[in-house]
Protein backbone atom coordinates (compact mmCIF):
# COMPACT_ATOMS: atom_id res chain seq x y z
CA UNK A 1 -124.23 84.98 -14.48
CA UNK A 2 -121.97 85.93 -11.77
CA UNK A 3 -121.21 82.29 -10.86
CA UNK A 4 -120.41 81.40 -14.47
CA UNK A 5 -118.25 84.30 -14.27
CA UNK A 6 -116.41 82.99 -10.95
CA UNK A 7 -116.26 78.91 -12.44
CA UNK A 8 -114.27 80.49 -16.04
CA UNK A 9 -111.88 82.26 -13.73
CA UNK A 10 -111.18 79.70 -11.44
CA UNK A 11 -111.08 77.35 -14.68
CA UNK A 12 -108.58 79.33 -16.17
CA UNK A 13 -106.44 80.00 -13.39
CA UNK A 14 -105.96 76.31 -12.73
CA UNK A 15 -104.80 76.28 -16.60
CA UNK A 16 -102.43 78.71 -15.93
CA UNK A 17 -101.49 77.13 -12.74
CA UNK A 18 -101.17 73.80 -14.24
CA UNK A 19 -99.08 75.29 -17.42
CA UNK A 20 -96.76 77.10 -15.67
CA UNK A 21 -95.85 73.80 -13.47
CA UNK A 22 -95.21 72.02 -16.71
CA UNK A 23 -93.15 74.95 -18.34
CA UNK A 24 -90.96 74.30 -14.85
CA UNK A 25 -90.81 71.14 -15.46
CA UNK A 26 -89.27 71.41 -19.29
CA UNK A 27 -87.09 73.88 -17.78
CA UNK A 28 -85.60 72.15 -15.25
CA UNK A 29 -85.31 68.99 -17.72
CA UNK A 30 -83.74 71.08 -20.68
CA UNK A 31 -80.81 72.23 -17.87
CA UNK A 32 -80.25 68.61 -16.51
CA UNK A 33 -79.98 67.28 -20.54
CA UNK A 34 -77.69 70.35 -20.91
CA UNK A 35 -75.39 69.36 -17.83
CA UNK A 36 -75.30 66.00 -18.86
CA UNK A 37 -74.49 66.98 -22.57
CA UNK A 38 -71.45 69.51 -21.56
CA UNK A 39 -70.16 66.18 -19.41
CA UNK A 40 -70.39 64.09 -22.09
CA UNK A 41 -72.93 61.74 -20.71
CA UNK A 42 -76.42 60.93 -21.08
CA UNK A 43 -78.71 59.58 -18.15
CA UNK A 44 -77.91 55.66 -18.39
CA UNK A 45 -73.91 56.87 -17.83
CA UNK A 46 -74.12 58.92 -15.48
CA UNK A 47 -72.37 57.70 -12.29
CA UNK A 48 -74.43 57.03 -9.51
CA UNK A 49 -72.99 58.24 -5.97
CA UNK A 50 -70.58 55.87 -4.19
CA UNK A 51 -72.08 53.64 -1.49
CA UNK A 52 -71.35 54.99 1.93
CA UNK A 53 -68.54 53.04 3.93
CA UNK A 54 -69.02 51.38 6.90
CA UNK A 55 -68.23 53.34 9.84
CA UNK A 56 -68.73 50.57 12.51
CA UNK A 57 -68.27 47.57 13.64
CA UNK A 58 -69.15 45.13 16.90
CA UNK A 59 -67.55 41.85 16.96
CA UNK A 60 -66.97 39.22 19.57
CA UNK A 61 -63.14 37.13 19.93
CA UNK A 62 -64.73 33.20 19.79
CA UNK A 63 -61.64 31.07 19.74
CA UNK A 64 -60.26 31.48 23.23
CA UNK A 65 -64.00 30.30 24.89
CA UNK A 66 -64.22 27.35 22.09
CA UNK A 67 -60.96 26.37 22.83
CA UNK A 68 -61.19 26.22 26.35
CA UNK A 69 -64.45 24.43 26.89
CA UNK A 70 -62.58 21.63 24.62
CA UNK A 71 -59.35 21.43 26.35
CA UNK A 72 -61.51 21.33 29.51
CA UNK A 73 -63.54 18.42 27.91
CA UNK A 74 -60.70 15.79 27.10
CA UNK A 75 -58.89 16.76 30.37
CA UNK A 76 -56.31 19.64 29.54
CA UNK A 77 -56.89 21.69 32.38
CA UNK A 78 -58.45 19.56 34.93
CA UNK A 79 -59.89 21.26 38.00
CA UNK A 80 -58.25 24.94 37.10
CA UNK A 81 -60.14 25.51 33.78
CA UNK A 82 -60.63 29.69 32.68
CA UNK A 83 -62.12 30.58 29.50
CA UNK A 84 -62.40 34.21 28.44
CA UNK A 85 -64.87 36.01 26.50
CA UNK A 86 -64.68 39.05 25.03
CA UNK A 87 -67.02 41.88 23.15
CA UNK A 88 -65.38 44.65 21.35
CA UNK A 89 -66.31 47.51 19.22
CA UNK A 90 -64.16 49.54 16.45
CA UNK A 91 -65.24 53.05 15.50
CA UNK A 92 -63.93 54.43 12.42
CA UNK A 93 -62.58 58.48 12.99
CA UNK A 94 -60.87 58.66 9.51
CA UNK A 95 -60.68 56.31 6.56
CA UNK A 96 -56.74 55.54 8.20
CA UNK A 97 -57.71 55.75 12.27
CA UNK A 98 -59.78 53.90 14.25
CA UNK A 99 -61.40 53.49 17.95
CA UNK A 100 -61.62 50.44 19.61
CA UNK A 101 -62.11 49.09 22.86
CA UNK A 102 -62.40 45.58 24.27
CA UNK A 103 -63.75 44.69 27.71
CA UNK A 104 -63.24 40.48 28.35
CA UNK A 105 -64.87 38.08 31.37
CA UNK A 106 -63.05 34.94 32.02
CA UNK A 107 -65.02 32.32 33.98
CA UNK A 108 -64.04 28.66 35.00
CA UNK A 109 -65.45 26.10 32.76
CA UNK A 110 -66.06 23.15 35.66
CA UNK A 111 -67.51 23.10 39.26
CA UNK A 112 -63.51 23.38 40.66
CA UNK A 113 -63.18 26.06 39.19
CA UNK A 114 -63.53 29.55 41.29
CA UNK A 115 -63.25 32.95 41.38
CA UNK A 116 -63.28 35.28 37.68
CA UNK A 117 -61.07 37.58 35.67
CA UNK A 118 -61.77 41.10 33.78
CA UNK A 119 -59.79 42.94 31.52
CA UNK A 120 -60.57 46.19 29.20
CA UNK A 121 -58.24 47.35 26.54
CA UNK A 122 -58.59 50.53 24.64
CA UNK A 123 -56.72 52.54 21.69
CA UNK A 124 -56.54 52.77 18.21
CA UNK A 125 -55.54 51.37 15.36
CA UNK A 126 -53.76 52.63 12.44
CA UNK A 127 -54.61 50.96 8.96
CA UNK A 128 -51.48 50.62 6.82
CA UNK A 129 -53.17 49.36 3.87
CA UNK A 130 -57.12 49.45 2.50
CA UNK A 131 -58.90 51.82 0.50
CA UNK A 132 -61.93 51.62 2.61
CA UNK A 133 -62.80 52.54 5.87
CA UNK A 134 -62.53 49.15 8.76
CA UNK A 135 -60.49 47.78 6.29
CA UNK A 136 -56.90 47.30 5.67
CA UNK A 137 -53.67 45.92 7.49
CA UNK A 138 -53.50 47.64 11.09
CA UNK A 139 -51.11 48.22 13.63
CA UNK A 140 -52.84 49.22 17.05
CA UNK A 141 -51.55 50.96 20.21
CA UNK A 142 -53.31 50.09 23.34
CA UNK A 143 -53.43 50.44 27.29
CA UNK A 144 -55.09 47.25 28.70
CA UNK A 145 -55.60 46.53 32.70
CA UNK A 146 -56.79 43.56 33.99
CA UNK A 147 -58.32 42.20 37.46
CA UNK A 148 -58.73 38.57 38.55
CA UNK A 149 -60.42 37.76 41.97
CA UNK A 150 -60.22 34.15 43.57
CA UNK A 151 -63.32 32.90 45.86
CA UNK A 152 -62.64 32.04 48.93
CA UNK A 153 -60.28 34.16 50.46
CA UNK A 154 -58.00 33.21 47.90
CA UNK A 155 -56.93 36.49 47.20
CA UNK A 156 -56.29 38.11 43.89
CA UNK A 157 -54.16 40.26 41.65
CA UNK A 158 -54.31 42.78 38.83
CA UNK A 159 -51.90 44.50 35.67
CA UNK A 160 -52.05 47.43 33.80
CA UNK A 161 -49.65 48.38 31.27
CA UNK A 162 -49.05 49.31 27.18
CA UNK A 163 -49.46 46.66 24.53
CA UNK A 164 -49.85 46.60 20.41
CA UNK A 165 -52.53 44.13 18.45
CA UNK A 166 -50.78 43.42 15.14
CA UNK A 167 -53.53 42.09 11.93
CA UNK A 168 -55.85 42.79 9.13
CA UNK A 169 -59.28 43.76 9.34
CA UNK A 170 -62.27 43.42 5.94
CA UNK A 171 -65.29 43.92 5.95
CA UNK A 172 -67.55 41.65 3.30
CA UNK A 173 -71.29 43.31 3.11
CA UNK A 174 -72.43 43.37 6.99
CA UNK A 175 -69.81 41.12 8.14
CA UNK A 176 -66.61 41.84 10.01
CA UNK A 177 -63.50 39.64 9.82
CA UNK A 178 -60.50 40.31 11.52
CA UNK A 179 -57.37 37.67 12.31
CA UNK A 180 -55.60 39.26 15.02
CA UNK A 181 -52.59 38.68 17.33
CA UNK A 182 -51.12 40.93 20.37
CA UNK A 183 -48.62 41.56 23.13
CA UNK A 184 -49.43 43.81 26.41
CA UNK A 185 -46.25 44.67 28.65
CA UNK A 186 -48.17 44.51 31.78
CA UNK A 187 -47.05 45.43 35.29
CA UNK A 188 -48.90 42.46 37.91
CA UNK A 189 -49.19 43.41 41.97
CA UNK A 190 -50.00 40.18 43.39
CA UNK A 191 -48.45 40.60 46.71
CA UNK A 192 -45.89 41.51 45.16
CA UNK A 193 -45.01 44.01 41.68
CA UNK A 194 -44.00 41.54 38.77
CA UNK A 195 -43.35 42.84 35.07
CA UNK A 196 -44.96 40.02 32.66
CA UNK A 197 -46.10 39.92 29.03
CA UNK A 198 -49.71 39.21 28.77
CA UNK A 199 -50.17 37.53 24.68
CA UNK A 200 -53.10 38.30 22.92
CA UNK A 201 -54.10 34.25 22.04
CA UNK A 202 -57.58 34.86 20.63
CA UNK A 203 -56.63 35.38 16.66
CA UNK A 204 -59.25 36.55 15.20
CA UNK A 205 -62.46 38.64 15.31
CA UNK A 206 -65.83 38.39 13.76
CA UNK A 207 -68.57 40.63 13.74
CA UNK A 208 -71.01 43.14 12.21
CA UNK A 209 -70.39 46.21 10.37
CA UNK A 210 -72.86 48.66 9.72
C-alpha cells in the first residue's frame, strides 16, 4: 500500500512538473506574440540580425613576381633579374580605420642573379568611402624600410622613410580585392645618404577575408 502510495505521488508530481513547463512555455510565447504585435510584425517579418562584417583580411601582391619571371623569360632583364613578393595583412579597428602591414622578399629570377632584398611597411588606412568594414576608397599613411644585400662582397644598402598607398579595397563573400598604387619618400645609405622615391608598382591585392 505504501508503494502505491509513493508511485501516485511521484505520478503526480511529474504532472505538475510537466504542466507547469508547458504553462512557461505559453507564457513566454503569449509575450513574444505581444512584442511582435506592439511592433507591428508577425514572425515571418521580423528582421533577422545583420550578418557580421568582416574584420580581416590576408592577401598576397601577385603582379610584381608574374611580371618579373616574364620579363626575365623573353630577355628584359638579362643577368640582373629581381622579383618581389609580398604577404600582407589588414586589420579592421573601426568600420573607417584600418591596420595593415606588409613585409616583401625580392629574389633573382636566373642563376646570375645574386644577393636578396626585404622591405616591411606598416600604417593605416583611412576609408573615405564604404558602408562596410575592409571596404571603401582608402587613403593610407605608412613608414616602410627596406634592406638589400649583394653576395659576394658586393656590398649592400638600405632606406627608410614615410610613404602613402592610394586605392579601393571590397570584399565579395571570402574574397579580398584591392587595386592599389603608392609612393614612399625614402632616405637610401649606400655608401653614401641619397633621398629617392621608392613607387609602389604592384597594383593590386587579392586575398581572403574572414
Amino acid at each position: 500500500m505504501t508503494s502505491r502510495v509513493a508511485f501516485a505521488t511521484v505520478v503526480a508530481l511529474g504532472v505538475v512538473a510537466h504542466t507547469g513547463a508547458l504553462g512557461a512555455q505559453d507564457q513566454r510565447r503569449d509575450s513574444e506574440n505581444i512584442y511582435q504585435r506592439t511592433h507591428g510584425m508577425d514572425g515571418a517579418d521580423a528582421p533577422s540580425p545583420p550578418p557580421r562584417d568582416q574584420r580581416a583580411a590576408i592577401w598576397v601582391q601577385p603582379f610584381l613576381p608574374v611580371f618579373g619571371a616574364v620579363a626575365e623569360a623573353v630577355g628584359s632583364y638579362p643577368g640582373r633579374g629581381f622579383v618581389q613578393g609580398n604577404l600582407g595583412f589588414n586589420l579592421s579597428l573601426t568600420r573607417g580605420l584600418d591596420y595593415f602591414a606588409t613585409f616583401g622578399v625580392s629574389v633573382p629570377t636566373n642563376p646570375f642573379g645574386s644577393g636578396f632584398g626585404m622591405v616591411l611597411s606598416t600604417g593605416v588606412a583611412i576609408l573615405l568611402t564604404g558602408d562596410r568594414r575592409l571596404n571603401g576608397l582608402f587613403v593610407a599613411p605608412k613608414l616602410e624600410g627596406g634592406v638589400s644585400i649583394v653576395s659576394g662582397g658586393g656590398g649592400g644598402a638600405f632606406y627608410f622613410g614615410p610613404g602613402v598607398d592610394v586605392g579601393y579595397q571590397v570584399t565579395v563573400g571570402a574574397f579580398f580585392f584591392a587595386p592599389v598604387f603608392g609612393l614612399t619618400l625614402g632616405t637610401a645609405f649606400a655608401g653614401q645618404v641619397a633621398y629617392t622615391p621608392v613607387f609602389n608598382l604592384n597594383l593590386f591585392r587579392i586575398g581572403v577575408a574572414f
